[in-house]
N, C-alpha and C. Protein backbone atom coordinates (compact mmCIF):
# COMPACT_ATOMS: atom_id res chain seq x y z
N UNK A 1 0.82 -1.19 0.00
CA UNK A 1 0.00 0.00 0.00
C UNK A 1 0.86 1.25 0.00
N UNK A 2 2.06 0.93 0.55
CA UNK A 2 2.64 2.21 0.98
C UNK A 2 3.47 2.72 -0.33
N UNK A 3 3.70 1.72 -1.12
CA UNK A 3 4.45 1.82 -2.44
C UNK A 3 3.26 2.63 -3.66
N UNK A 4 2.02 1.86 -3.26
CA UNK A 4 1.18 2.80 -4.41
C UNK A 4 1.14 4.23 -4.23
N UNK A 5 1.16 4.55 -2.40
CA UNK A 5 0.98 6.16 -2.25
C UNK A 5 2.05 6.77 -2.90
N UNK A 6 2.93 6.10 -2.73
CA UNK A 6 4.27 6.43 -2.83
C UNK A 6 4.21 7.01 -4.29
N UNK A 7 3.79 5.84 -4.85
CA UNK A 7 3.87 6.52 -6.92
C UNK A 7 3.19 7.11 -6.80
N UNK A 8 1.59 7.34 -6.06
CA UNK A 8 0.62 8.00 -6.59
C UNK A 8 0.89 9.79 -6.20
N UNK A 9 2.13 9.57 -4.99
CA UNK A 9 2.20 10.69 -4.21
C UNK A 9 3.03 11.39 -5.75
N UNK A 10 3.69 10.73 -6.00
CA UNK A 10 5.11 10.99 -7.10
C UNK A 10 4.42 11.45 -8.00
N UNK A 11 3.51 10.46 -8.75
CA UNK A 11 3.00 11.21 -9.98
C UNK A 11 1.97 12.38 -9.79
N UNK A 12 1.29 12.49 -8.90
CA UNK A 12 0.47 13.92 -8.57
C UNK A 12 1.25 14.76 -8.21
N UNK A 13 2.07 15.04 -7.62
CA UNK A 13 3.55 15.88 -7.72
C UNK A 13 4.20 16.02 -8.66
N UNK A 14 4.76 15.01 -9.72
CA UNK A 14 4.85 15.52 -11.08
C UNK A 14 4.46 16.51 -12.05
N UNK A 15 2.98 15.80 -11.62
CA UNK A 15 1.72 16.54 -12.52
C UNK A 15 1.49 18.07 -12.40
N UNK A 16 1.27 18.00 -11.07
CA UNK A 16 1.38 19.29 -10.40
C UNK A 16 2.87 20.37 -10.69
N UNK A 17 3.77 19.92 -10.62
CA UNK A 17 4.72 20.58 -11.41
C UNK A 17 5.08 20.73 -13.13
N UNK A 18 4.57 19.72 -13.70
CA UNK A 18 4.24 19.87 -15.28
C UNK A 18 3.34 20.96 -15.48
N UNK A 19 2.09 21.08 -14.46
CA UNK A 19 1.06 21.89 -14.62
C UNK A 19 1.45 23.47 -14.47
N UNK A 20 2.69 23.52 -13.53
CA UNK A 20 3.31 24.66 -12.90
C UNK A 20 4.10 25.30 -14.13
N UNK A 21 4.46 24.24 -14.49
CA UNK A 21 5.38 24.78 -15.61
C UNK A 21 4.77 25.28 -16.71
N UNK A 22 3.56 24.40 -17.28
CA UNK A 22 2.65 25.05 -18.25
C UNK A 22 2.33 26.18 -18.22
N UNK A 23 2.46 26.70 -17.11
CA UNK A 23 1.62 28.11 -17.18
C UNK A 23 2.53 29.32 -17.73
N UNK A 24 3.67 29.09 -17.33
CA UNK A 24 4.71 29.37 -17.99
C UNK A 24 4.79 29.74 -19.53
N UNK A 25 4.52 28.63 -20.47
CA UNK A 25 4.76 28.59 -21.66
C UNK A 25 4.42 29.68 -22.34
N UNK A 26 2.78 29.77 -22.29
CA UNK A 26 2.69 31.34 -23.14
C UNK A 26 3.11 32.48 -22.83
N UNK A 27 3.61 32.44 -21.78
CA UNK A 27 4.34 33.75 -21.07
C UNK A 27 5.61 34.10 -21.90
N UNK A 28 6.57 32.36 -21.61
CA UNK A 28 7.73 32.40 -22.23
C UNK A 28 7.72 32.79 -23.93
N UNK A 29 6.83 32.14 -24.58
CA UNK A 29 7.19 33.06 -25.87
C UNK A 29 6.71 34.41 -26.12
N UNK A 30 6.09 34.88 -25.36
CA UNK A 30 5.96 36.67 -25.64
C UNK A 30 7.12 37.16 -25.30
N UNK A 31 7.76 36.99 -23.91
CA UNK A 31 8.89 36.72 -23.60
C UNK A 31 9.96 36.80 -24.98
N UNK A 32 9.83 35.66 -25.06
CA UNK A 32 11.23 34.95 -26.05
C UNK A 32 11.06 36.36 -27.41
N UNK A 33 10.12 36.59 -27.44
CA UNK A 33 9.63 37.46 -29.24
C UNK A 33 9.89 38.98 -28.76
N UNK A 34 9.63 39.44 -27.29
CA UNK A 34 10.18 40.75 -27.00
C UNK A 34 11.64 40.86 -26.52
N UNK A 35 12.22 39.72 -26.59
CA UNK A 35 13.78 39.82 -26.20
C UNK A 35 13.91 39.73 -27.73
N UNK A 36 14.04 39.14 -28.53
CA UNK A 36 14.54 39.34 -30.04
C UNK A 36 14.05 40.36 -30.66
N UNK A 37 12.80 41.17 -30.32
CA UNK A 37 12.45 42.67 -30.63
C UNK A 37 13.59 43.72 -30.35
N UNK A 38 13.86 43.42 -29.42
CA UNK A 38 15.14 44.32 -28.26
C UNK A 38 16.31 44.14 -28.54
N UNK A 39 17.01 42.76 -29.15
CA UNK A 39 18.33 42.09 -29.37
C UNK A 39 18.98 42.92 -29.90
N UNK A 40 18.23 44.00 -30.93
CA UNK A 40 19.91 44.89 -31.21
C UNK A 40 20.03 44.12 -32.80
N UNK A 41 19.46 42.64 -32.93
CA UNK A 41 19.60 42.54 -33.90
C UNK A 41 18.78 43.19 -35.43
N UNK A 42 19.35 43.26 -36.37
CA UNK A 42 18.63 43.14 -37.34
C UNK A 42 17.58 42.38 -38.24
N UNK A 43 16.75 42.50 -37.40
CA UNK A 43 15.56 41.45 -37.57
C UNK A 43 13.32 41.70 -37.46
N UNK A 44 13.17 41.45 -38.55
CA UNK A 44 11.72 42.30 -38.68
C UNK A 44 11.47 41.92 -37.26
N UNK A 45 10.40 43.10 -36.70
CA UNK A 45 9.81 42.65 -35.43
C UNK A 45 8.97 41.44 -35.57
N UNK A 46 8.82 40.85 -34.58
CA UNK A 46 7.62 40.51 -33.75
C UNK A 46 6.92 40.87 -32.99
N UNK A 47 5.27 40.40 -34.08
CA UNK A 47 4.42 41.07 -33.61
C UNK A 47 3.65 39.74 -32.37
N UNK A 48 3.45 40.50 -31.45
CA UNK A 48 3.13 39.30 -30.04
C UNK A 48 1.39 39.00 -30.14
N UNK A 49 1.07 40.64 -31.29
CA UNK A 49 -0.57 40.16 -31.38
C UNK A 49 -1.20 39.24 -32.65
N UNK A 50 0.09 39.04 -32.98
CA UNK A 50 -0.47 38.34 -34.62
C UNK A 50 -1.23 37.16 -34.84
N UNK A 51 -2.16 37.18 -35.21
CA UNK A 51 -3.60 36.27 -35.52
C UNK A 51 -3.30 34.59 -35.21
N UNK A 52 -1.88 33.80 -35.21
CA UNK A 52 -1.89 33.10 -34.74
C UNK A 52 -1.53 32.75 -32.66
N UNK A 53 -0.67 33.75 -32.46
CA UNK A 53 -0.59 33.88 -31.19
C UNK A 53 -2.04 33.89 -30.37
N UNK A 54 -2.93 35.30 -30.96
CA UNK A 54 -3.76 35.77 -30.71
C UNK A 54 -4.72 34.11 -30.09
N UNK A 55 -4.89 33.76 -30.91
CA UNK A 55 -5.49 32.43 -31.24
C UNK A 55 -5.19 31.20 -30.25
N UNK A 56 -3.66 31.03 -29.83
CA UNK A 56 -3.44 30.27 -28.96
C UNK A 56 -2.85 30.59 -27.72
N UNK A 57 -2.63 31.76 -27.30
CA UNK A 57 -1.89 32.32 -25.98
C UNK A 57 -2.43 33.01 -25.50
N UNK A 58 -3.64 33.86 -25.86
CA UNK A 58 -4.72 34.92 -24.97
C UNK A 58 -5.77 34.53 -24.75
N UNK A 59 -6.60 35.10 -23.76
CA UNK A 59 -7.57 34.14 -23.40
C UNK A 59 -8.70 34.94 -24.37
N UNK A 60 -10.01 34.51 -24.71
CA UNK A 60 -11.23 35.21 -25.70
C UNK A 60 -11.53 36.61 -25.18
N UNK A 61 -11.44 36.65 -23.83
CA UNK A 61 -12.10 38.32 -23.77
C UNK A 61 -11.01 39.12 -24.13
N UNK A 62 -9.65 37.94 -23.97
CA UNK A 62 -8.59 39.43 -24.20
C UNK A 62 -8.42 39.69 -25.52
N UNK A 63 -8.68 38.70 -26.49
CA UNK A 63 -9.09 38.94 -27.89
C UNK A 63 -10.25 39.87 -28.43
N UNK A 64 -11.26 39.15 -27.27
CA UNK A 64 -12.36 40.46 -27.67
C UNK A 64 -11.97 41.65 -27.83
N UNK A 65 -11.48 42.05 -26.65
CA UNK A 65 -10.92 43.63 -26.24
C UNK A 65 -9.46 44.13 -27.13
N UNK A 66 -8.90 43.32 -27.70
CA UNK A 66 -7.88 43.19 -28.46
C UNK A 66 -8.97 44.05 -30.28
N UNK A 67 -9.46 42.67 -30.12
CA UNK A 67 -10.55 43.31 -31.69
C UNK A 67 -11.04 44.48 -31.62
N UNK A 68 -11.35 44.84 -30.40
CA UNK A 68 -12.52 46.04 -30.63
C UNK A 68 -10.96 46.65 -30.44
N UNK A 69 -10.38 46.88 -29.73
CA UNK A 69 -9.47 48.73 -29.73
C UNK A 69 -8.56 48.50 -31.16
N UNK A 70 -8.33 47.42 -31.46
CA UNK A 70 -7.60 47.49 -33.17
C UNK A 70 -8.52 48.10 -34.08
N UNK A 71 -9.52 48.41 -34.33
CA UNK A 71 -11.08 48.33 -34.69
C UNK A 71 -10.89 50.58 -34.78
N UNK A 72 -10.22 50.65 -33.76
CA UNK A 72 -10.28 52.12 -33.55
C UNK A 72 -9.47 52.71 -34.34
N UNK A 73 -10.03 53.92 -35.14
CA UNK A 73 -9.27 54.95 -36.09
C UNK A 73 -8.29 55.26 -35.59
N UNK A 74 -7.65 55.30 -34.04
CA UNK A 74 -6.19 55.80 -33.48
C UNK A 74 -5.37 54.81 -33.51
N UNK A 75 -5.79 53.21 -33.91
CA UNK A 75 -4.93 53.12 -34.23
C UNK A 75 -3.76 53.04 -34.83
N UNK A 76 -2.52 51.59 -34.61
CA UNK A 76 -1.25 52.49 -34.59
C UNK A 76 -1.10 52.78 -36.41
N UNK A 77 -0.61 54.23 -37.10
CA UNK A 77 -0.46 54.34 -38.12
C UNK A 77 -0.30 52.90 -39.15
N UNK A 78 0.34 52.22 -39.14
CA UNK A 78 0.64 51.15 -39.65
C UNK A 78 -0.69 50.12 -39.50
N UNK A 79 -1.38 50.38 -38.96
CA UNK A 79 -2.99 49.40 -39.08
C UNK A 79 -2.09 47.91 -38.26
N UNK A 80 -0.99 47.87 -37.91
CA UNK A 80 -0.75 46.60 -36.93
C UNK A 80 -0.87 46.72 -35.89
N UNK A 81 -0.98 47.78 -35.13
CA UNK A 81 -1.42 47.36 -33.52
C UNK A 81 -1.87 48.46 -32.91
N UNK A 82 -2.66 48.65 -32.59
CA UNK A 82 -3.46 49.56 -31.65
C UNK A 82 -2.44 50.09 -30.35
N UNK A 83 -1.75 50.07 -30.63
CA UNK A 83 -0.51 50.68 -28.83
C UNK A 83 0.85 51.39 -30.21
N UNK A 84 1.29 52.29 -29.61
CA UNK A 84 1.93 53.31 -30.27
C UNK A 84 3.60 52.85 -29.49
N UNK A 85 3.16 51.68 -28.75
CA UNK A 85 4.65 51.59 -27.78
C UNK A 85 4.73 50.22 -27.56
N UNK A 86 5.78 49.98 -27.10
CA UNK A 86 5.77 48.43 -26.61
C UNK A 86 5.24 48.02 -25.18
N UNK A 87 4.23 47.25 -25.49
CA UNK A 87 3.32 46.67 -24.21
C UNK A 87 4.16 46.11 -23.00
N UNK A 88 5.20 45.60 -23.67
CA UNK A 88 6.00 44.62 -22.90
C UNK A 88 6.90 45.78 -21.68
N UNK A 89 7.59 46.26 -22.44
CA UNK A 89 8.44 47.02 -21.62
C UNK A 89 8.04 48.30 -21.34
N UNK A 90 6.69 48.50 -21.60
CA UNK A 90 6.03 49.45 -21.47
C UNK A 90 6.79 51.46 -21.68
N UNK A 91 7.08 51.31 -22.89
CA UNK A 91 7.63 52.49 -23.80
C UNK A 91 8.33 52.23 -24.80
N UNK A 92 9.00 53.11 -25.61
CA UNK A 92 9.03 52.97 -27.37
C UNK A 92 10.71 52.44 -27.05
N UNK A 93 11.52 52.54 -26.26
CA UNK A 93 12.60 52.43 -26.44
C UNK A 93 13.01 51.39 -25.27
N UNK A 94 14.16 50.63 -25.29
CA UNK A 94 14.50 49.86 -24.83
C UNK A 94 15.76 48.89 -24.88
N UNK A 95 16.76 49.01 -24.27
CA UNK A 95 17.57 48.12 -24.39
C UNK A 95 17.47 46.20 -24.40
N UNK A 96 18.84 45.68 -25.20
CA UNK A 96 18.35 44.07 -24.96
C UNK A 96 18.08 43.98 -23.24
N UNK A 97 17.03 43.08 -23.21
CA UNK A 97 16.48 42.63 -22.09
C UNK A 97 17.93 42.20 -21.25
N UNK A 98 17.64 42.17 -20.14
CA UNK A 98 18.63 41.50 -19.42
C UNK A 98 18.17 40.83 -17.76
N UNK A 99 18.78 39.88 -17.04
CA UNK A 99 18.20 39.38 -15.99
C UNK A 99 16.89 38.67 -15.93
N UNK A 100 15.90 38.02 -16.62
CA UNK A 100 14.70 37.99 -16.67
C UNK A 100 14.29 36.74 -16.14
N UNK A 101 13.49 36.84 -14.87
CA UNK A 101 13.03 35.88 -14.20
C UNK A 101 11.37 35.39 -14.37
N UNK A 102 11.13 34.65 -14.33
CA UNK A 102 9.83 34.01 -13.94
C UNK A 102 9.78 33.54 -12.97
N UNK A 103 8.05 33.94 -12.52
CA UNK A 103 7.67 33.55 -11.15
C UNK A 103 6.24 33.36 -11.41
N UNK A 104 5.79 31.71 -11.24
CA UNK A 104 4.50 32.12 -11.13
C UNK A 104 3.45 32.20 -9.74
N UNK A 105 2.69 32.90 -9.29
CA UNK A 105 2.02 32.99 -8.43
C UNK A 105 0.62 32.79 -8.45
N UNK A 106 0.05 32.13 -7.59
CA UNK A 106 -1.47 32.02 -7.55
C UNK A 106 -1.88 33.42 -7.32
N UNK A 107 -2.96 33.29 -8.07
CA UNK A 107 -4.16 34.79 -8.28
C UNK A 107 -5.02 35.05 -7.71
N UNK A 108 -5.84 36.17 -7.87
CA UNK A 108 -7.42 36.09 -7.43
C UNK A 108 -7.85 35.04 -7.95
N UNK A 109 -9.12 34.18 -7.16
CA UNK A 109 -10.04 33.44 -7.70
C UNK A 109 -9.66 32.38 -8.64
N UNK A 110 -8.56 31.62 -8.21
CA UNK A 110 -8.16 30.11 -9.00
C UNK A 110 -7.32 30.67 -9.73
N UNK A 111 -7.36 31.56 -9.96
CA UNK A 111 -6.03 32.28 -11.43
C UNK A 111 -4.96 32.44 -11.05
N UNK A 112 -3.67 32.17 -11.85
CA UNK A 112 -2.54 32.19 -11.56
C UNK A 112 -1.84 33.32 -12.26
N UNK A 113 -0.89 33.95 -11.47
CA UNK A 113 0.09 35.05 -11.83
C UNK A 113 1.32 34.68 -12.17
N UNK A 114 1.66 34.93 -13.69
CA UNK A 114 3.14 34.64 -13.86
C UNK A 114 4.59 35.92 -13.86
N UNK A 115 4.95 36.49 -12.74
CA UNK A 115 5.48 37.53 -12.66
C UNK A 115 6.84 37.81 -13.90
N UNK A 116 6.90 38.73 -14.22
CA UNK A 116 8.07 38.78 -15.00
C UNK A 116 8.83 39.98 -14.52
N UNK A 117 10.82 39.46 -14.42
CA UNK A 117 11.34 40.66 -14.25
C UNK A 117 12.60 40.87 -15.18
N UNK A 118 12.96 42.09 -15.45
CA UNK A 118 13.81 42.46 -16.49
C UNK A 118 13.92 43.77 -16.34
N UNK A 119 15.62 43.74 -16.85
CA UNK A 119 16.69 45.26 -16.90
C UNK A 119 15.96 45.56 -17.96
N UNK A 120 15.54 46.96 -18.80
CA UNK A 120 15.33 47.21 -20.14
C UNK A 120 16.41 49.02 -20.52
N UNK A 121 17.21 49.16 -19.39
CA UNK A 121 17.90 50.32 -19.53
C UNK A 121 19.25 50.21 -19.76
N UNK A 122 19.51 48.87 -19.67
CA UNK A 122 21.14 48.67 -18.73
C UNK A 122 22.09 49.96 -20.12
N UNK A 123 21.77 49.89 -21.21
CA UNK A 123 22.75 50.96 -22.61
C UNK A 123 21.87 51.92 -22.33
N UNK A 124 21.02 52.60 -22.10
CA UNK A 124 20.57 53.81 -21.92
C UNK A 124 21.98 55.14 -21.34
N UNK A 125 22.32 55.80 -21.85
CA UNK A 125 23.16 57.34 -21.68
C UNK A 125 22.14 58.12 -21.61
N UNK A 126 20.43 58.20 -21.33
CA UNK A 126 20.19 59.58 -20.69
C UNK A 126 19.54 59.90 -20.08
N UNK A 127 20.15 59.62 -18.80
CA UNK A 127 20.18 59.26 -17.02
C UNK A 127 19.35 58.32 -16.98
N UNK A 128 18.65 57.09 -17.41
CA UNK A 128 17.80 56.53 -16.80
C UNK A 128 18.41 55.71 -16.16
N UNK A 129 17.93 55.08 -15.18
CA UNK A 129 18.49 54.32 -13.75
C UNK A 129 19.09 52.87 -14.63
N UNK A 130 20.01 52.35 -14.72
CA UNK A 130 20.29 51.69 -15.86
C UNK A 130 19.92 49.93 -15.12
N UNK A 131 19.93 50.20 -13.80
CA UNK A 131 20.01 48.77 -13.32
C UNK A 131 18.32 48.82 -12.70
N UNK A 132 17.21 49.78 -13.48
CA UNK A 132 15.99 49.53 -12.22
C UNK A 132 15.50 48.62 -13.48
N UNK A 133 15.07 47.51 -12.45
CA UNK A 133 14.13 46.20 -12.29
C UNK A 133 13.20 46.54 -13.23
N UNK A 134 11.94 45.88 -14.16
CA UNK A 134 10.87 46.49 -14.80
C UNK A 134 10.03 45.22 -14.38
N UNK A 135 8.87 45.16 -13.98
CA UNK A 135 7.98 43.91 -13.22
C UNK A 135 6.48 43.94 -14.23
N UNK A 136 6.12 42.91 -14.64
CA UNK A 136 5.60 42.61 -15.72
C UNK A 136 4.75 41.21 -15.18
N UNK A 137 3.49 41.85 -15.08
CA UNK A 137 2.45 40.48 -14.42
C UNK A 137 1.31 40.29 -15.60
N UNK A 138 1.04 39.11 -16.00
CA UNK A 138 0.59 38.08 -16.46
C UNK A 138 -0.36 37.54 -15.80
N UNK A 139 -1.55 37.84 -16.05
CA UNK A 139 -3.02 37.00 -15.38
C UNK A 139 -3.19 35.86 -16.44
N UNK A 140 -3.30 34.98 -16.07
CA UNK A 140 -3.65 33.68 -16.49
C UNK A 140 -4.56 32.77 -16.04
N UNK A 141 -5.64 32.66 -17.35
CA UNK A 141 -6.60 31.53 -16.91
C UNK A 141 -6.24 30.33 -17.45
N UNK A 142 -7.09 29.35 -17.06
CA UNK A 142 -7.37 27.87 -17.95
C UNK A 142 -8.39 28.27 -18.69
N UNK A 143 -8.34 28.09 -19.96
CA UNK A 143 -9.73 28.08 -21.01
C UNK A 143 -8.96 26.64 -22.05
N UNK A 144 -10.24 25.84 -21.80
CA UNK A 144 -10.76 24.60 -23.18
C UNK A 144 -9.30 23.37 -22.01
N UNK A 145 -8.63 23.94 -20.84
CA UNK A 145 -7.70 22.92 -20.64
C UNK A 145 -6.45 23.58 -20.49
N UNK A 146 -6.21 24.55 -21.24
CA UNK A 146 -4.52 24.90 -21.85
C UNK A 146 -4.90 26.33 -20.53
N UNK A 147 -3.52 26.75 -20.52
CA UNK A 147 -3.15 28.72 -19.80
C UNK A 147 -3.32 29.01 -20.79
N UNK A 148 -3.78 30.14 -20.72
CA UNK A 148 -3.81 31.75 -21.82
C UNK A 148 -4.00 32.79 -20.88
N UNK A 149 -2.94 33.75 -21.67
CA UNK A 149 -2.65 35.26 -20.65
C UNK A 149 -4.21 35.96 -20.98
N UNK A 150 -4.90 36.30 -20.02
CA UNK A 150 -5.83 37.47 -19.62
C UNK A 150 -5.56 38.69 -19.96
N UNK A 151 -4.50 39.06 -18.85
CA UNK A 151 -4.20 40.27 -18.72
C UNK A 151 -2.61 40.77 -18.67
N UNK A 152 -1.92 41.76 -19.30
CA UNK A 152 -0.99 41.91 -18.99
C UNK A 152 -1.22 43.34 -18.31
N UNK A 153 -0.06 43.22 -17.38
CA UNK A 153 0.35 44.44 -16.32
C UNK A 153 1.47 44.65 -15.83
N UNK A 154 1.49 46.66 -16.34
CA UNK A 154 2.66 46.85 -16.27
C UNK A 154 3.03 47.89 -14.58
N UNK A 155 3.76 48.14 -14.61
CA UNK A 155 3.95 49.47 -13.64
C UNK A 155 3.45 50.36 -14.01
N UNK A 156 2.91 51.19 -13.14
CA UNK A 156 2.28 52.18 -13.37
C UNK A 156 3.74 53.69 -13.15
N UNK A 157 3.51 54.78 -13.51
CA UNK A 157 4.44 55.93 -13.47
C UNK A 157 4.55 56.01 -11.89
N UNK A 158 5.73 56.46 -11.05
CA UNK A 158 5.62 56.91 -9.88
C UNK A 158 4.16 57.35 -9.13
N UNK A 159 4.16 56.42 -8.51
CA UNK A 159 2.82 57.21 -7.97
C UNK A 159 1.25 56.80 -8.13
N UNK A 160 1.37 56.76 -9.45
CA UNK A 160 -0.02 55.66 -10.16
C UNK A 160 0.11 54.32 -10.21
N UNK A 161 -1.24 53.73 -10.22
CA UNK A 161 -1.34 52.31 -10.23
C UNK A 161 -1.07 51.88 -11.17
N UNK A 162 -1.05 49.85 -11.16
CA UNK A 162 -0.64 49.63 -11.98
C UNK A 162 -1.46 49.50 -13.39
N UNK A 163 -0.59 49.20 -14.64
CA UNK A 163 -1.69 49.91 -15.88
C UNK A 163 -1.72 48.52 -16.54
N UNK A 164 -3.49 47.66 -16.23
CA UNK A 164 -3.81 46.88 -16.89
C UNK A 164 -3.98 46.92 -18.60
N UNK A 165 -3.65 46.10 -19.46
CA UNK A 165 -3.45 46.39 -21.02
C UNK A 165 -5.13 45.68 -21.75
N UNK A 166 -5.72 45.23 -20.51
CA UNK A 166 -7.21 45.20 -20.91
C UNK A 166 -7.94 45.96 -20.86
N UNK A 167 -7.49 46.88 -19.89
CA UNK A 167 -8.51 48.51 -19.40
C UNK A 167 -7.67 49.13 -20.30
N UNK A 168 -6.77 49.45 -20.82
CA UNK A 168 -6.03 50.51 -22.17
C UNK A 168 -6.98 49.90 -22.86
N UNK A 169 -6.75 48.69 -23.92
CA UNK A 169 -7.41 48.65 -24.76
C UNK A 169 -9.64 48.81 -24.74
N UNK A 170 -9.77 48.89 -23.77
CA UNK A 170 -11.41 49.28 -23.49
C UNK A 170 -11.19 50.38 -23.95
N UNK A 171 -10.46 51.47 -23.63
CA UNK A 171 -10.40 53.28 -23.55
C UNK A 171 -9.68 53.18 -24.97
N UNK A 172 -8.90 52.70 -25.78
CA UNK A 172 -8.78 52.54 -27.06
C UNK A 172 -9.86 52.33 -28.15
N UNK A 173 -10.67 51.30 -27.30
CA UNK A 173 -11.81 51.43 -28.28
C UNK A 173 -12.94 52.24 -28.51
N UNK A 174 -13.07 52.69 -27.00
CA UNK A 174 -13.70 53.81 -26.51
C UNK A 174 -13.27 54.96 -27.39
N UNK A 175 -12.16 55.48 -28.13
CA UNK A 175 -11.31 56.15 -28.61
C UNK A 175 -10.64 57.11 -27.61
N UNK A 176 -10.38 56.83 -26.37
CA UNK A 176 -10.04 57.69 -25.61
C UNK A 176 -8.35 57.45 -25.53
């Protein structure tokens, strides 16, 4: 008996860490596509909203809300993305990523948080703090079985809260 708990203890502990790790995944390639945005190299961007991502890494309302503020006359000149900046590192400029950790954390209400942290100044010459931290949270549900990111969230400016990219895009579509 004590040998079955034993596997059964093992493989639900497995599982439970396979599961841990999953949540991970769609994180890691937005991740992986805004560090090669940043690399310095010469290389077309990646776009993190493009119709197949869209499709398998966000969850439906964040697509909803995705459709409707793309949908809006402000958006970005180029008709590819409704944000005039990078979501990720939240502004137009940015050095290669550097330091970048994952953490995932349980959420409100069964949902899990996958924290993200990263240098985005370290080559910056004009004054910005070259070593401050940039913290990057990831709401994540289960939909159909699989994670898909909800919500991304960035820091907010000194002082203000933090700035959910589901409430931007509402006030995008809103045209505000």
């Amino acid at each position: 008996m004590k040998k079955i708990s034993l596997a059964l203890a093992v493989l639900l502990g497995s599982t439970a860490l396979t599961l841990a790790a999953d949540v991970t995944a769609p994180v890691k390639e937005i991740m992986d596509a805004t560090i090669k945005n940043w690399s310095g190299a010469d290389s077309d961007w990646i776009d993190i909203f493009d119709a197949s991502k869209l499709s398998r890494l966000y969850s439906k309302d964040f697509v909803t809300k995705y459709q409707a503020a793309i949908q809006n006359p402000a958006a970005d000149e180029d008709g590819v993305s409704p944000f005039d900046y990078d979501v990720i590192v939240n502004g137009e400029d940015a050095c290669p990523l550097e330091d970048l950790t994952y953490t995932p954390k349980p959420g409100a209400e069964g949902a899990t948080e996958v924290i993200v942290t990263f240098k985005k100044a370290t080559c910056m010459d004009d004054g910005s703090d070259k070593q401050a931290v940039t913290t990057v949270r990831f709401e994540m549900l289960d939909e159909a079985g699989k994670p898909v990111i909800d919500d991304i969230v960035t820091e907010g400016d000194p002082g203000q809260p933090p700035n959910s990219l589901k409430n931007t895009m509402v006030q995008i579509a809103k045209g505000q």
